[in-house]
C-alpha atoms as a PDB file:
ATOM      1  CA  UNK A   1     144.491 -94.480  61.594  1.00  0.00           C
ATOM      2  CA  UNK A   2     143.325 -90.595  61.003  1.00  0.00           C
ATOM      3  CA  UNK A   3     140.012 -91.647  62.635  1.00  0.00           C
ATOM      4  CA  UNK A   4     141.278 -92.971  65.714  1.00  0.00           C
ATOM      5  CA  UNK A   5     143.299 -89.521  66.052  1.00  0.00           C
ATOM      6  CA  UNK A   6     140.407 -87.594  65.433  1.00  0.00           C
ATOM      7  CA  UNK A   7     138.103 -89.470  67.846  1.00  0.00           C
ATOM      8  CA  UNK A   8     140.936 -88.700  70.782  1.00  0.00           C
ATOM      9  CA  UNK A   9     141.645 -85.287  70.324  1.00  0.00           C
ATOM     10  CA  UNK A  10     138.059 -84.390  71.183  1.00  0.00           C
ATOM     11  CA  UNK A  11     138.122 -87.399  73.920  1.00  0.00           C
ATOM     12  CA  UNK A  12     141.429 -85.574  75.558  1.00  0.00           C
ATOM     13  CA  UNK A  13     139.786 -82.393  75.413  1.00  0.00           C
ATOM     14  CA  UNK A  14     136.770 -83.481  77.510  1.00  0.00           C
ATOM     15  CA  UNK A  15     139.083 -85.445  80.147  1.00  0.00           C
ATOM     16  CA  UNK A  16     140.997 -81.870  80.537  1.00  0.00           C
ATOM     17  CA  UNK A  17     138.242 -79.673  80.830  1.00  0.00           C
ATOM     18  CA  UNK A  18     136.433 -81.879  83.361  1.00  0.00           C
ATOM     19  CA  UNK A  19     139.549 -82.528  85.396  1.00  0.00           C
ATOM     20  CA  UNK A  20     140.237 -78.347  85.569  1.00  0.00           C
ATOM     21  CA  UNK A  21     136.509 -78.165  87.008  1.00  0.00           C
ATOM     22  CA  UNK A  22     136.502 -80.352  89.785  1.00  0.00           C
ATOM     23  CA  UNK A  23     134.702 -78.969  92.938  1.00  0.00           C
ATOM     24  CA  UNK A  24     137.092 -77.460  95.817  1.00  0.00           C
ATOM     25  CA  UNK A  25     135.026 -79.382  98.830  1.00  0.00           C
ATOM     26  CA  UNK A  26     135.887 -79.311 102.208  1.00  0.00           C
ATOM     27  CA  UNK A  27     137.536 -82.411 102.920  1.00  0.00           C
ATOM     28  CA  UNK A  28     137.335 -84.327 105.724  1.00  0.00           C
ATOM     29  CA  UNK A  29     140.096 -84.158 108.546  1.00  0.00           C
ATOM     30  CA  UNK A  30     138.739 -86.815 111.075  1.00  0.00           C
ATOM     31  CA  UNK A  31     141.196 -89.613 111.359  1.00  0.00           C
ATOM     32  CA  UNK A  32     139.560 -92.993 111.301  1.00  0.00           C
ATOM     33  CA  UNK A  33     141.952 -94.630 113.804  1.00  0.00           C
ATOM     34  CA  UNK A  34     140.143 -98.025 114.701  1.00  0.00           C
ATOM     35  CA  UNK A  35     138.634 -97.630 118.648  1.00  0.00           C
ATOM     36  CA  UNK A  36     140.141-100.229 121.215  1.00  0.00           C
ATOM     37  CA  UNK A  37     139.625-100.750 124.847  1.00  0.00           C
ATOM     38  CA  UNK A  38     141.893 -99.198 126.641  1.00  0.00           C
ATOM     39  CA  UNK A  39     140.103-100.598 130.235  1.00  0.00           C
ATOM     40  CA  UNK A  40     142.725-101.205 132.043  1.00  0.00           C
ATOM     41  CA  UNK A  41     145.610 -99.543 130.320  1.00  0.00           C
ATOM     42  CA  UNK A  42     147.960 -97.679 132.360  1.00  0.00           C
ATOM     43  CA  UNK A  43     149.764 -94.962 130.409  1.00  0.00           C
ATOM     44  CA  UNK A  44     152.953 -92.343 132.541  1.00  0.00           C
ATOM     45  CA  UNK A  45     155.462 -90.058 131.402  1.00  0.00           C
ATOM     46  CA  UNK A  46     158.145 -88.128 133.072  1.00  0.00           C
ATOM     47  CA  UNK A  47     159.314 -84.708 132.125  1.00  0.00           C
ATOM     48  CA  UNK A  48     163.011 -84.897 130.594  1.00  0.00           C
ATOM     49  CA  UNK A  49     164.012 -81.451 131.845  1.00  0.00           C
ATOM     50  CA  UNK A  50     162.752 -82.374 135.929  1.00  0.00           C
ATOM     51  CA  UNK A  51     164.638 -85.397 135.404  1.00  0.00           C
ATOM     52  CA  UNK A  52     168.065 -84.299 134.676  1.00  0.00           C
ATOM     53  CA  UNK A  53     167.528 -82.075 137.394  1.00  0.00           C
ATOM     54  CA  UNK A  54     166.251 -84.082 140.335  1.00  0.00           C
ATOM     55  CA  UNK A  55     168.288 -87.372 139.395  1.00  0.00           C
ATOM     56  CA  UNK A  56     171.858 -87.286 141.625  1.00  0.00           C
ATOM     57  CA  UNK A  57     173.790 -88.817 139.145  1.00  0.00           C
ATOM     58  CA  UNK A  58     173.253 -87.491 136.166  1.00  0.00           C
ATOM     59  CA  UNK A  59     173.737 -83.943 137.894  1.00  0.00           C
ATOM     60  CA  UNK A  60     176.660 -85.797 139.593  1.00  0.00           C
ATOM     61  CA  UNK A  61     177.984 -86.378 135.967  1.00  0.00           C
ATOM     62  CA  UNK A  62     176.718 -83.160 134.352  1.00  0.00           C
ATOM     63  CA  UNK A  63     179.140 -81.210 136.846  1.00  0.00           C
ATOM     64  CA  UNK A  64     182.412 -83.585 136.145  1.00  0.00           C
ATOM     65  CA  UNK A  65     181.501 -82.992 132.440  1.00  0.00           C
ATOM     66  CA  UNK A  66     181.408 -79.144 133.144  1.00  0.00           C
ATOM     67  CA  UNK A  67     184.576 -78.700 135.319  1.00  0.00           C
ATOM     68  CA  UNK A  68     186.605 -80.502 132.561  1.00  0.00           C
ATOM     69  CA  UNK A  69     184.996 -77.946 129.918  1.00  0.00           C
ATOM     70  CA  UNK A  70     186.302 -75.282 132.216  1.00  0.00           C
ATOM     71  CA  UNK A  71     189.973 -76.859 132.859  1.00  0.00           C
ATOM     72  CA  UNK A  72     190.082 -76.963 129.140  1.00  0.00           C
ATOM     73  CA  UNK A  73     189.073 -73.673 128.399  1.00  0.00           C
ATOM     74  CA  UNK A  74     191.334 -72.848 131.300  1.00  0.00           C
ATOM     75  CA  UNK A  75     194.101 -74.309 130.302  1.00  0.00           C
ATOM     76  CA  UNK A  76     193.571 -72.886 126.360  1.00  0.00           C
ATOM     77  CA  UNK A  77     192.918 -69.390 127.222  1.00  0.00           C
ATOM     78  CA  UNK A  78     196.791 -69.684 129.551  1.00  0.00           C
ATOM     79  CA  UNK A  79     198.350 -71.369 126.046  1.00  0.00           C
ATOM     80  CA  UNK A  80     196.724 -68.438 124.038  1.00  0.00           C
ATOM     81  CA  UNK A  81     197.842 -65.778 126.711  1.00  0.00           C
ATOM     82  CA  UNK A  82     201.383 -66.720 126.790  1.00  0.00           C
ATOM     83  CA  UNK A  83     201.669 -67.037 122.950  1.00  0.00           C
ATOM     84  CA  UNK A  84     200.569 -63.447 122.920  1.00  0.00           C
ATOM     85  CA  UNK A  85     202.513 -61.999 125.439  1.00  0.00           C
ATOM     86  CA  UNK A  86     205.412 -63.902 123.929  1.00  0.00           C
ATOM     87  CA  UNK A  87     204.819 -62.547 120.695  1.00  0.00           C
ATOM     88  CA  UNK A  88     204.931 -58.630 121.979  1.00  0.00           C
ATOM     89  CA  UNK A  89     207.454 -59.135 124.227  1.00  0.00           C
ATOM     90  CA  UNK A  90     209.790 -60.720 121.200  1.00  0.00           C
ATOM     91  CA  UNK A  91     208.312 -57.662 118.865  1.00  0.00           C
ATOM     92  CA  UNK A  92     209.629 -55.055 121.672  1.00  0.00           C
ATOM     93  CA  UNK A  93     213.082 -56.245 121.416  1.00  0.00           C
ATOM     94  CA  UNK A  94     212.956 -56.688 117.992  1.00  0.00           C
ATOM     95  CA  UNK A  95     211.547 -52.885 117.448  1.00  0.00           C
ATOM     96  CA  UNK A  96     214.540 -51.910 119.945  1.00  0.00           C
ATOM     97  CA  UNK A  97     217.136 -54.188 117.912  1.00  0.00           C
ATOM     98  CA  UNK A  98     217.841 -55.714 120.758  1.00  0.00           C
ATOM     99  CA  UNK A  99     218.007 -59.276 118.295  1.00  0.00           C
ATOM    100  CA  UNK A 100     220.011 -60.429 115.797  1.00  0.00           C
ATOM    101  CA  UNK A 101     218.517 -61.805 112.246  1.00  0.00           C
ATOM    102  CA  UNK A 102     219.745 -65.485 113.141  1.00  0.00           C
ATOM    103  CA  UNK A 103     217.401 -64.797 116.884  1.00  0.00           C
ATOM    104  CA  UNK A 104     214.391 -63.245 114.955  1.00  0.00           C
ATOM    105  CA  UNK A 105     214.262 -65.986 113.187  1.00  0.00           C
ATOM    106  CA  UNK A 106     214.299 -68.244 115.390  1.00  0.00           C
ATOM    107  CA  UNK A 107     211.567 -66.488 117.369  1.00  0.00           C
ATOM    108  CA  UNK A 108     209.474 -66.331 114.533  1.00  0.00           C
ATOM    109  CA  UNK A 109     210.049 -70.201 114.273  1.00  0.00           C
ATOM    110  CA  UNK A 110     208.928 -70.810 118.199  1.00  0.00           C
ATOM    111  CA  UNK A 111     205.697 -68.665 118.122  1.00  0.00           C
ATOM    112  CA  UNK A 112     204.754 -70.901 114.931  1.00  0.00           C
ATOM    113  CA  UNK A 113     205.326 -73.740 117.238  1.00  0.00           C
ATOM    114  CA  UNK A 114     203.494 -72.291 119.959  1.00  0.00           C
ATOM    115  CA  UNK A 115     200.607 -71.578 117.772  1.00  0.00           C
ATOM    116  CA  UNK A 116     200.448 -74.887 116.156  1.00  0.00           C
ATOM    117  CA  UNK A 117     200.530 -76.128 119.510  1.00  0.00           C
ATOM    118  CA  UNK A 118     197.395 -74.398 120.167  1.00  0.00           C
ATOM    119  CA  UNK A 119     196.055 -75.419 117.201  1.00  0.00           C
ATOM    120  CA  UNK A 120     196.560 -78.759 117.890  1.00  0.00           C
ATOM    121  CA  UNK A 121     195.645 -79.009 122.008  1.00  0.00           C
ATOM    122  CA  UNK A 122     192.399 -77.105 121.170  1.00  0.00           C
ATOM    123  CA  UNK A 123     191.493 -80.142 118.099  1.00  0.00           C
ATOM    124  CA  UNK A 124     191.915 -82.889 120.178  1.00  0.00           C
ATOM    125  CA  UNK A 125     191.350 -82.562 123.930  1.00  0.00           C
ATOM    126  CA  UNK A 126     188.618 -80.541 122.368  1.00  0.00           C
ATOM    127  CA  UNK A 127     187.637 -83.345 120.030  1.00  0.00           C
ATOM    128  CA  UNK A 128     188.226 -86.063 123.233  1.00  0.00           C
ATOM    129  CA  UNK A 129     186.247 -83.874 125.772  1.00  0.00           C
ATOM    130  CA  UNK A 130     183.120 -84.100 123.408  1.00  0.00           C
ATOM    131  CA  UNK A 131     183.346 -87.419 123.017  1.00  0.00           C
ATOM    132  CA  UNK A 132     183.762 -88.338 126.629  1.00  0.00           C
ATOM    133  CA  UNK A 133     180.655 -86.283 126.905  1.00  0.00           C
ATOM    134  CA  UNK A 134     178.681 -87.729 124.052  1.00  0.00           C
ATOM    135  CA  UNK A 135     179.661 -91.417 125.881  1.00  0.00           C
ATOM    136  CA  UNK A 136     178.580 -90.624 129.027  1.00  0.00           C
ATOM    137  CA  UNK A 137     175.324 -88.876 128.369  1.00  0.00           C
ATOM    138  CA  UNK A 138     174.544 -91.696 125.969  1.00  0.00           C
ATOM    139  CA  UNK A 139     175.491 -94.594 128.857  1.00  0.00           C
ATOM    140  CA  UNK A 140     173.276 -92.644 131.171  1.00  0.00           C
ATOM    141  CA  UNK A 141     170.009 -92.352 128.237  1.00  0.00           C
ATOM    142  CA  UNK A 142     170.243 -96.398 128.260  1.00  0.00           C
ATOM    143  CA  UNK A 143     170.574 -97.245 131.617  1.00  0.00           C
ATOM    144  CA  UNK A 144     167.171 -94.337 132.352  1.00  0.00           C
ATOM    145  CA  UNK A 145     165.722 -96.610 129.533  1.00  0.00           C
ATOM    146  CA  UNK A 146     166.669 -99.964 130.802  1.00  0.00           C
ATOM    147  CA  UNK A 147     165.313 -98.448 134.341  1.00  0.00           C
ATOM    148  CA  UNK A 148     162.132 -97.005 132.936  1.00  0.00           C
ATOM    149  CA  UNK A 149     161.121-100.444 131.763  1.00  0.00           C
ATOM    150  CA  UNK A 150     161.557-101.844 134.985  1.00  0.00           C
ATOM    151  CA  UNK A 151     159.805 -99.325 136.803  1.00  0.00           C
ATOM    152  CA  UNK A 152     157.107 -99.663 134.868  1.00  0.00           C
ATOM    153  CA  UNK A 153     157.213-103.274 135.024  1.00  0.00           C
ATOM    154  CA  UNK A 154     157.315-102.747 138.880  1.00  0.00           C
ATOM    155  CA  UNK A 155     154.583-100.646 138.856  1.00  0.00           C
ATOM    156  CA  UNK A 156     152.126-101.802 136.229  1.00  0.00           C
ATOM    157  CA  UNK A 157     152.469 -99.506 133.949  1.00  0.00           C
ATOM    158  CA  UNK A 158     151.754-100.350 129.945  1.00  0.00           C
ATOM    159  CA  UNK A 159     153.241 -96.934 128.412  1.00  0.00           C
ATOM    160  CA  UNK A 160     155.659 -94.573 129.572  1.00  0.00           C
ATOM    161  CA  UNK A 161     156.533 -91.838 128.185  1.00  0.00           C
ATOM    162  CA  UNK A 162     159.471 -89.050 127.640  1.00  0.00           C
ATOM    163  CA  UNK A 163     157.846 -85.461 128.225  1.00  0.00           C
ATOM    164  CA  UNK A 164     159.966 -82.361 127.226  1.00  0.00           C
ATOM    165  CA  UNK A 165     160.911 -79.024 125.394  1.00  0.00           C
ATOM    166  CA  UNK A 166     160.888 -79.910 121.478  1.00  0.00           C
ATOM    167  CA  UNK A 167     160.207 -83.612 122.479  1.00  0.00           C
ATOM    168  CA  UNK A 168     157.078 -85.699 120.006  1.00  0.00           C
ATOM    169  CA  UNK A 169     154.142 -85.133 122.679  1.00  0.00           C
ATOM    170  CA  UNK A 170     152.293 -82.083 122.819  1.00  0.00           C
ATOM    171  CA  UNK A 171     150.311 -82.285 125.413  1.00  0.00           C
ATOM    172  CA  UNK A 172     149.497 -84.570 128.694  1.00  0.00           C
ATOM    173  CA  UNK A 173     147.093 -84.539 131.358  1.00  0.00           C
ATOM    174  CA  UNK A 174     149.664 -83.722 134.534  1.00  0.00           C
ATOM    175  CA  UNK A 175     148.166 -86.671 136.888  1.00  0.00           C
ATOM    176  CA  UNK A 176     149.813 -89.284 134.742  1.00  0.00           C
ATOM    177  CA  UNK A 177     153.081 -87.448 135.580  1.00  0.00           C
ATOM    178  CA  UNK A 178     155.150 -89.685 137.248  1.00  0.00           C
ATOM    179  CA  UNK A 179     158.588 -87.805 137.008  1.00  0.00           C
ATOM    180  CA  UNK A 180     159.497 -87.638 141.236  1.00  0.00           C
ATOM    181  CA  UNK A 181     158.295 -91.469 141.497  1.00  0.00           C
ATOM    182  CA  UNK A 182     160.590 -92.679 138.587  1.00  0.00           C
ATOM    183  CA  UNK A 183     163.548 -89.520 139.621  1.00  0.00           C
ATOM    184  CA  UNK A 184     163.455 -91.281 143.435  1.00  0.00           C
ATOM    185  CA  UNK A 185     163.523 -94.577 141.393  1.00  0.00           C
ATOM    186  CA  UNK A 186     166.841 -93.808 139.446  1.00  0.00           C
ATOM    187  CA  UNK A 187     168.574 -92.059 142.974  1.00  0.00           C
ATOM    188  CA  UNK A 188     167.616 -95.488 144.902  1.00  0.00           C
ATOM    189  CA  UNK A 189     169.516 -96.965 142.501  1.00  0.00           C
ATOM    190  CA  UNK A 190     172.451 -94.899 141.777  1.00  0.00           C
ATOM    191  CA  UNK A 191     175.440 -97.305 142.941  1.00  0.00           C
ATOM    192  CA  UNK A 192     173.985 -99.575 140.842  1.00  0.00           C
ATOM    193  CA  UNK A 193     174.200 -97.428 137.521  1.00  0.00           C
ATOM    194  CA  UNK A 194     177.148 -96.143 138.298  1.00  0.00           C
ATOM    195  CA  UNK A 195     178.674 -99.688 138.521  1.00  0.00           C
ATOM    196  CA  UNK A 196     177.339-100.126 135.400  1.00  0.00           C
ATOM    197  CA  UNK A 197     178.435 -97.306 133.259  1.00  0.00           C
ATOM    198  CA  UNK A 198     181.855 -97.349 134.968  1.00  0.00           C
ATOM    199  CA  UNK A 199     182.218-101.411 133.793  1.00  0.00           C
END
């Protein structure tokens, strides 16, 4: 048994050393992606950003979504307002003891209310608003998607695909843009989406 521990000591030693010396070669980057014909394939994309831009509806739906942010920011910032100017109106006659202990504290008890009130307007219209919004943008992402495939079924083409800010593709040659065909696609077809988100 002493032999065979003898033997792999050295063995081990050997393995090390020759596994600390291995040769830093440059190693080669080309990825062997297997070569198919792509005769005939018909690749598009659209640009995200042009899209939301140039297609009526979704700007149609973009500006509902923004005039309820501002009726609810509207309507917060009046709720905050009056709790403040109820708060040093109340401290003025209190500082002039113009109140009684039995009033004070019952003005102390309303501006709780009114600020729980806040509180709780702000949590969930907020929390509603955002959702409505999160709905509708993700109604209008499946109809563009359920539209995309037939325009490219329409017009023959294999691939299409989603340009943008942050989006997966870096780069694409700009005359397989087809973002104003596919925009004037979606408008043409507005009433139709709109029945369909609205059902």
């Amino acid at each position: 048994m002493n032999k065979v521990i003898i033997f792999s000591v050295p063995l081990l030693f050997i393995i090390m050393v020759s596994c600390g010396q291995k040769d830093k070669a440059k190693v080669d980057t080309t990825p062997k992606v297997e070569i198919r014909d792509m005769k005939g394939l018909k690749i598009a994309f659209y640009n995200s950003d042009s899209l939301k831009v140039q297609f009526n509806f979704f700007k149609e739906q973009e500006d509902i979504v923004n005039k309820r942010q501002k009726k609810f920011e509207s309507e917060l910032e009046r709720r905050q307002k009056e709790y403040q100017e109820f708060i040093i109106r109340n401290n003025q006659r209190l500082q002039n003891n113009e109140l009684s202990e039995n009033q004070a504290m019952q003005i102390q008890q309303r501006a709780q209310q009114m600020e729980a009130e806040i509180v709780q307007y702000q949590q969930t219209e907020g929390a509603r608003l955002e959702k409505e919004t999160i709905d509708k943008l993700e109604a209008i992402r499946k109809k563009i998607e359920t539209y995309g495939k037939q325009f490219s079924e329409e017009n023959g083409i294999d691939i299409l695909l989603i340009h943008g800010q942050g989006g997966q593709i870096n780069y694409i040659n700009a005359t397989m843009d087809v973002t104003k065909e596919f925009t004037e696609y979606l408008n043409q077809r507005e009433v139709e989406i709109e029945k369909d988100i609205k059902k």
